[in-house]
Protein backbone atom coordinates (compact mmCIF):
# COMPACT_ATOMS: atom_id res chain seq x y z
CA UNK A 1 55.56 8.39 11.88
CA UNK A 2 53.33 8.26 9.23
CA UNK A 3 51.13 5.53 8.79
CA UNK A 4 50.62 3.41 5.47
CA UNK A 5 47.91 3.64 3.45
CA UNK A 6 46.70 -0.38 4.46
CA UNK A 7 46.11 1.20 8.39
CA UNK A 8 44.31 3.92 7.73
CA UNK A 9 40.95 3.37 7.99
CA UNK A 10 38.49 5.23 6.04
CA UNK A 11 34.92 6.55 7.70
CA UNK A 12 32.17 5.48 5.86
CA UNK A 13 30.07 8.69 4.61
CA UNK A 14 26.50 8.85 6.55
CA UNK A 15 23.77 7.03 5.27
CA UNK A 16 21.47 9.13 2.95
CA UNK A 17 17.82 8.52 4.54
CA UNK A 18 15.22 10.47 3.10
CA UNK A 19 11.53 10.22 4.59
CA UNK A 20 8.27 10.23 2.79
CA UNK A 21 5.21 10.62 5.09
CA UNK A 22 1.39 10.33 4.64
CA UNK A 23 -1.79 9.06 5.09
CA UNK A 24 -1.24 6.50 1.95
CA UNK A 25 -4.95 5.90 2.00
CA UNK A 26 -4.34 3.98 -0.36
CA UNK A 27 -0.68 3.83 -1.65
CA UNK A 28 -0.88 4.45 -5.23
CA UNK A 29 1.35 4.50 -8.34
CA UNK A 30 1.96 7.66 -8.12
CA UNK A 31 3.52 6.44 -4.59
CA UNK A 32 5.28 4.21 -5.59
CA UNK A 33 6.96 5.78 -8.41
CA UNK A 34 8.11 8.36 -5.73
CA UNK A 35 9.55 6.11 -3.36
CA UNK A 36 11.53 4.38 -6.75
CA UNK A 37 12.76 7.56 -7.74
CA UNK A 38 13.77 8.37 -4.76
CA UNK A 39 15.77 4.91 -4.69
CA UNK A 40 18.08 6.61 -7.08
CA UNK A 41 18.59 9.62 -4.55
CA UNK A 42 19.14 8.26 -1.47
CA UNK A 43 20.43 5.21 0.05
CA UNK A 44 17.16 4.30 2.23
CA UNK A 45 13.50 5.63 1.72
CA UNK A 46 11.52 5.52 4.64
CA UNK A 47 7.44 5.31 4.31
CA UNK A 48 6.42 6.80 7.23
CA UNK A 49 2.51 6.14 7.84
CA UNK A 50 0.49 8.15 9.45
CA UNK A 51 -3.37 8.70 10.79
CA UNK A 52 -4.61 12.30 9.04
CA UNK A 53 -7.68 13.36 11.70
CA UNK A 54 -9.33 14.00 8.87
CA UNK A 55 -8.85 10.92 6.77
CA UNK A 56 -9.88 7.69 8.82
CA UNK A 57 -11.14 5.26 6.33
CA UNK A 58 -8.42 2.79 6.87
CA UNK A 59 -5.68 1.94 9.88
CA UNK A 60 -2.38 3.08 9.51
CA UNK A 61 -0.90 -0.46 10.77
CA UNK A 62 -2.90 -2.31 7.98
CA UNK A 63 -2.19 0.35 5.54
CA UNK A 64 1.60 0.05 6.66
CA UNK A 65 1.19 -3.47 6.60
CA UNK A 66 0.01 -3.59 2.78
CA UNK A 67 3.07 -0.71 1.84
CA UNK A 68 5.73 -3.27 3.46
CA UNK A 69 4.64 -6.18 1.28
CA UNK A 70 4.76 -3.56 -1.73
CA UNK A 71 8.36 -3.77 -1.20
CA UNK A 72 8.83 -6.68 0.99
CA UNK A 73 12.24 -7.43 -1.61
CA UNK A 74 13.61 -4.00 -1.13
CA UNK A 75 16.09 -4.02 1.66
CA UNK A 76 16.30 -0.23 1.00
CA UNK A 77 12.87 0.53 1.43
CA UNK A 78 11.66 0.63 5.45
CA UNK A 79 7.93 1.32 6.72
CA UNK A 80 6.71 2.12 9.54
CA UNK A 81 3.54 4.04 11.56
CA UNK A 82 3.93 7.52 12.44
CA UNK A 83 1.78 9.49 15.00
CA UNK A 84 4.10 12.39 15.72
CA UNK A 85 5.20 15.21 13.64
CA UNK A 86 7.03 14.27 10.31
CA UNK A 87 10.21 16.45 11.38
CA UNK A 88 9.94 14.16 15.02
CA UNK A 89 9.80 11.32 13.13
CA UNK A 90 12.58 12.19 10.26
CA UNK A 91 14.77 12.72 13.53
CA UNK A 92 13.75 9.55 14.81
CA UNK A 93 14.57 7.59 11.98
CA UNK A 94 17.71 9.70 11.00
CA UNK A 95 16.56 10.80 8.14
CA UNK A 96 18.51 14.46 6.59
CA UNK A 97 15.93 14.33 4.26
CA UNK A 98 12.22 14.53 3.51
CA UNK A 99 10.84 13.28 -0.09
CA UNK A 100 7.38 14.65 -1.35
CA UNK A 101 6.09 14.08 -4.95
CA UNK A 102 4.06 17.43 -6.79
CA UNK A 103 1.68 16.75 -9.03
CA UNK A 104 0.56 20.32 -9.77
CA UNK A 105 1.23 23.97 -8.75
CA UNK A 106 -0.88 23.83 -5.60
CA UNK A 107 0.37 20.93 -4.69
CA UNK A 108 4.11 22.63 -4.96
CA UNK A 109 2.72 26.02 -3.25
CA UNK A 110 1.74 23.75 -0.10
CA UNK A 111 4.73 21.65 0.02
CA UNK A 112 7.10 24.92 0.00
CA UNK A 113 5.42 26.13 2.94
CA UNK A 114 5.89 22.84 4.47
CA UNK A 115 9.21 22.32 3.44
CA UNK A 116 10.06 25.99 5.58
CA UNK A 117 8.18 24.97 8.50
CA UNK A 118 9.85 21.19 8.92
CA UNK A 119 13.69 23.05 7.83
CA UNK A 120 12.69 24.78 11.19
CA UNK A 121 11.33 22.02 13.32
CA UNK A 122 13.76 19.77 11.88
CA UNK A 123 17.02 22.15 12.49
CA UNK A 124 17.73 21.99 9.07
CA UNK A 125 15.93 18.93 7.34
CA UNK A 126 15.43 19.29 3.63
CA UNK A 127 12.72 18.41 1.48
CA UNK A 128 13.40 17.07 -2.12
CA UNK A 129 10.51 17.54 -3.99
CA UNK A 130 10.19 15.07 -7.53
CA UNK A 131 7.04 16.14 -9.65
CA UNK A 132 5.09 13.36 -10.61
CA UNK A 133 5.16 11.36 -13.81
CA UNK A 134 2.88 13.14 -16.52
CA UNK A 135 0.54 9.63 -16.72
CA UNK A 136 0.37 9.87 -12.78
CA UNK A 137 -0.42 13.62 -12.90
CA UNK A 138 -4.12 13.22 -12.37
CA UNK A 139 -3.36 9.99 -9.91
CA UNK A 140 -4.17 10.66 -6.37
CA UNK A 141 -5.26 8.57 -3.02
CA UNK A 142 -8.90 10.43 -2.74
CA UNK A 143 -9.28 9.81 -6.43
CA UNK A 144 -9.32 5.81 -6.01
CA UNK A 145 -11.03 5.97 -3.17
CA UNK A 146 -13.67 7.92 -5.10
CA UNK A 147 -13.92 5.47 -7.92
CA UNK A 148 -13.95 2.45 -5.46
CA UNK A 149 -16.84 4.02 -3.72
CA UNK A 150 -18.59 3.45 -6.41
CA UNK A 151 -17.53 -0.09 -6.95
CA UNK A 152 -15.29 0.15 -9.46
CA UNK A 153 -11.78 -1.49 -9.75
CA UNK A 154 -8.96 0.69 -9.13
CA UNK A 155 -6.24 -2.06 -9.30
CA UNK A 156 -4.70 -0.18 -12.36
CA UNK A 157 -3.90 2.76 -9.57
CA UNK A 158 -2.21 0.42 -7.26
CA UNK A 159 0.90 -1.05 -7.00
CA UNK A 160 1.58 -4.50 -6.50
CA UNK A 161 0.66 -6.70 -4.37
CA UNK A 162 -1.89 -4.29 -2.70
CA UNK A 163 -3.72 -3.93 -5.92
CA UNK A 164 -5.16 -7.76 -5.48
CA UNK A 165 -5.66 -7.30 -2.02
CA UNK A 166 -8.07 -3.91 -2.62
CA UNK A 167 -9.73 -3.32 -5.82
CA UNK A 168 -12.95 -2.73 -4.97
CA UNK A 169 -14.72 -0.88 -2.06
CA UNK A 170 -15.81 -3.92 -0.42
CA UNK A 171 -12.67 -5.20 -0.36
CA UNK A 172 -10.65 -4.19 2.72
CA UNK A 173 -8.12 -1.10 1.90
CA UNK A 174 -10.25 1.47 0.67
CA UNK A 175 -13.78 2.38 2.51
């Protein structure tokens, strides 16, 4: 007996979650414009924050904190802290996929190698790899911070709303 076409129920595909990871210290433009490409790819970008050993001039929970607000509208968009390996955490998360933006040959050289060694770890996870914008080219998280070392305001590298909440390097965000 064959059923009709009303009772047959249909399985909804799997969720396409892709996962960015990084120190984001500070989430920049050139972030951002990842994560809303990336919108267009996948049904849910995760920003996965993490602590780089050698890059503690913020905490990843405030730096997580300031990335959620970023996108505090954007049911699509989920952040959280990381302290494991990206291809533990992808798993954790269920993400298939990893995204990673390329501003520049060496950046692209580094991220291949990466992308091999988290395909392993990861039992096949993929990384998608969008090169940046050519205005956010030259835009990079050690960048600001250099400029706001010296006092200057950086809130044209930042998106919104962590741009008014660290534009300076007084101001907390960027030390």
């Amino acid at each position: 007996m064959q059923k009709s076409p009303e009772t047959i129920q249909q399985a909804e595909p799997p969720k396409r979650i892709a996962l960015m990871a990084g120190s984001f210290d500070p989430f920049t433009i050139g972030h951002a414009s990842i994560v809303e490409r990336g919108l267009a790819l996948f049904d849910e970008v995760v920003v996965a924050v993490g602590q780089h050993p050698d890059k503690p001039h913020t905490d990843a929970g405030e730096r997580a904190d300031a990335i959620a607000a970023i996108y505090s509208d954007q049911p699509r968009v989920r952040v959280i802290v990381s302290r494991q390996l990206t291809a533990d955490t992808a798993r954790e998360v269920g993400a298939r996929f990893l995204l990673r933006g390329v501003r520049s040959v060496r950046d692209f050289e580094y991220e291949r190698d990466m992308a091999d060694v988290n395909r392993e770890l990861g039992e096949g996870l993929e990384t998608v790899l969008l090169t940046a914008l050519p205005h956010l080219s030259a835009v990079s998280s050690s960048v600001v911070r250099d400029i706001a070392s010296y006092g200057k305001d950086v809130s044209q590298y930042l998106p919104q709303p962590s741009s008014a909440q660290s534009t300076s390097a007084t101001d907390n965000g960027i030390r």
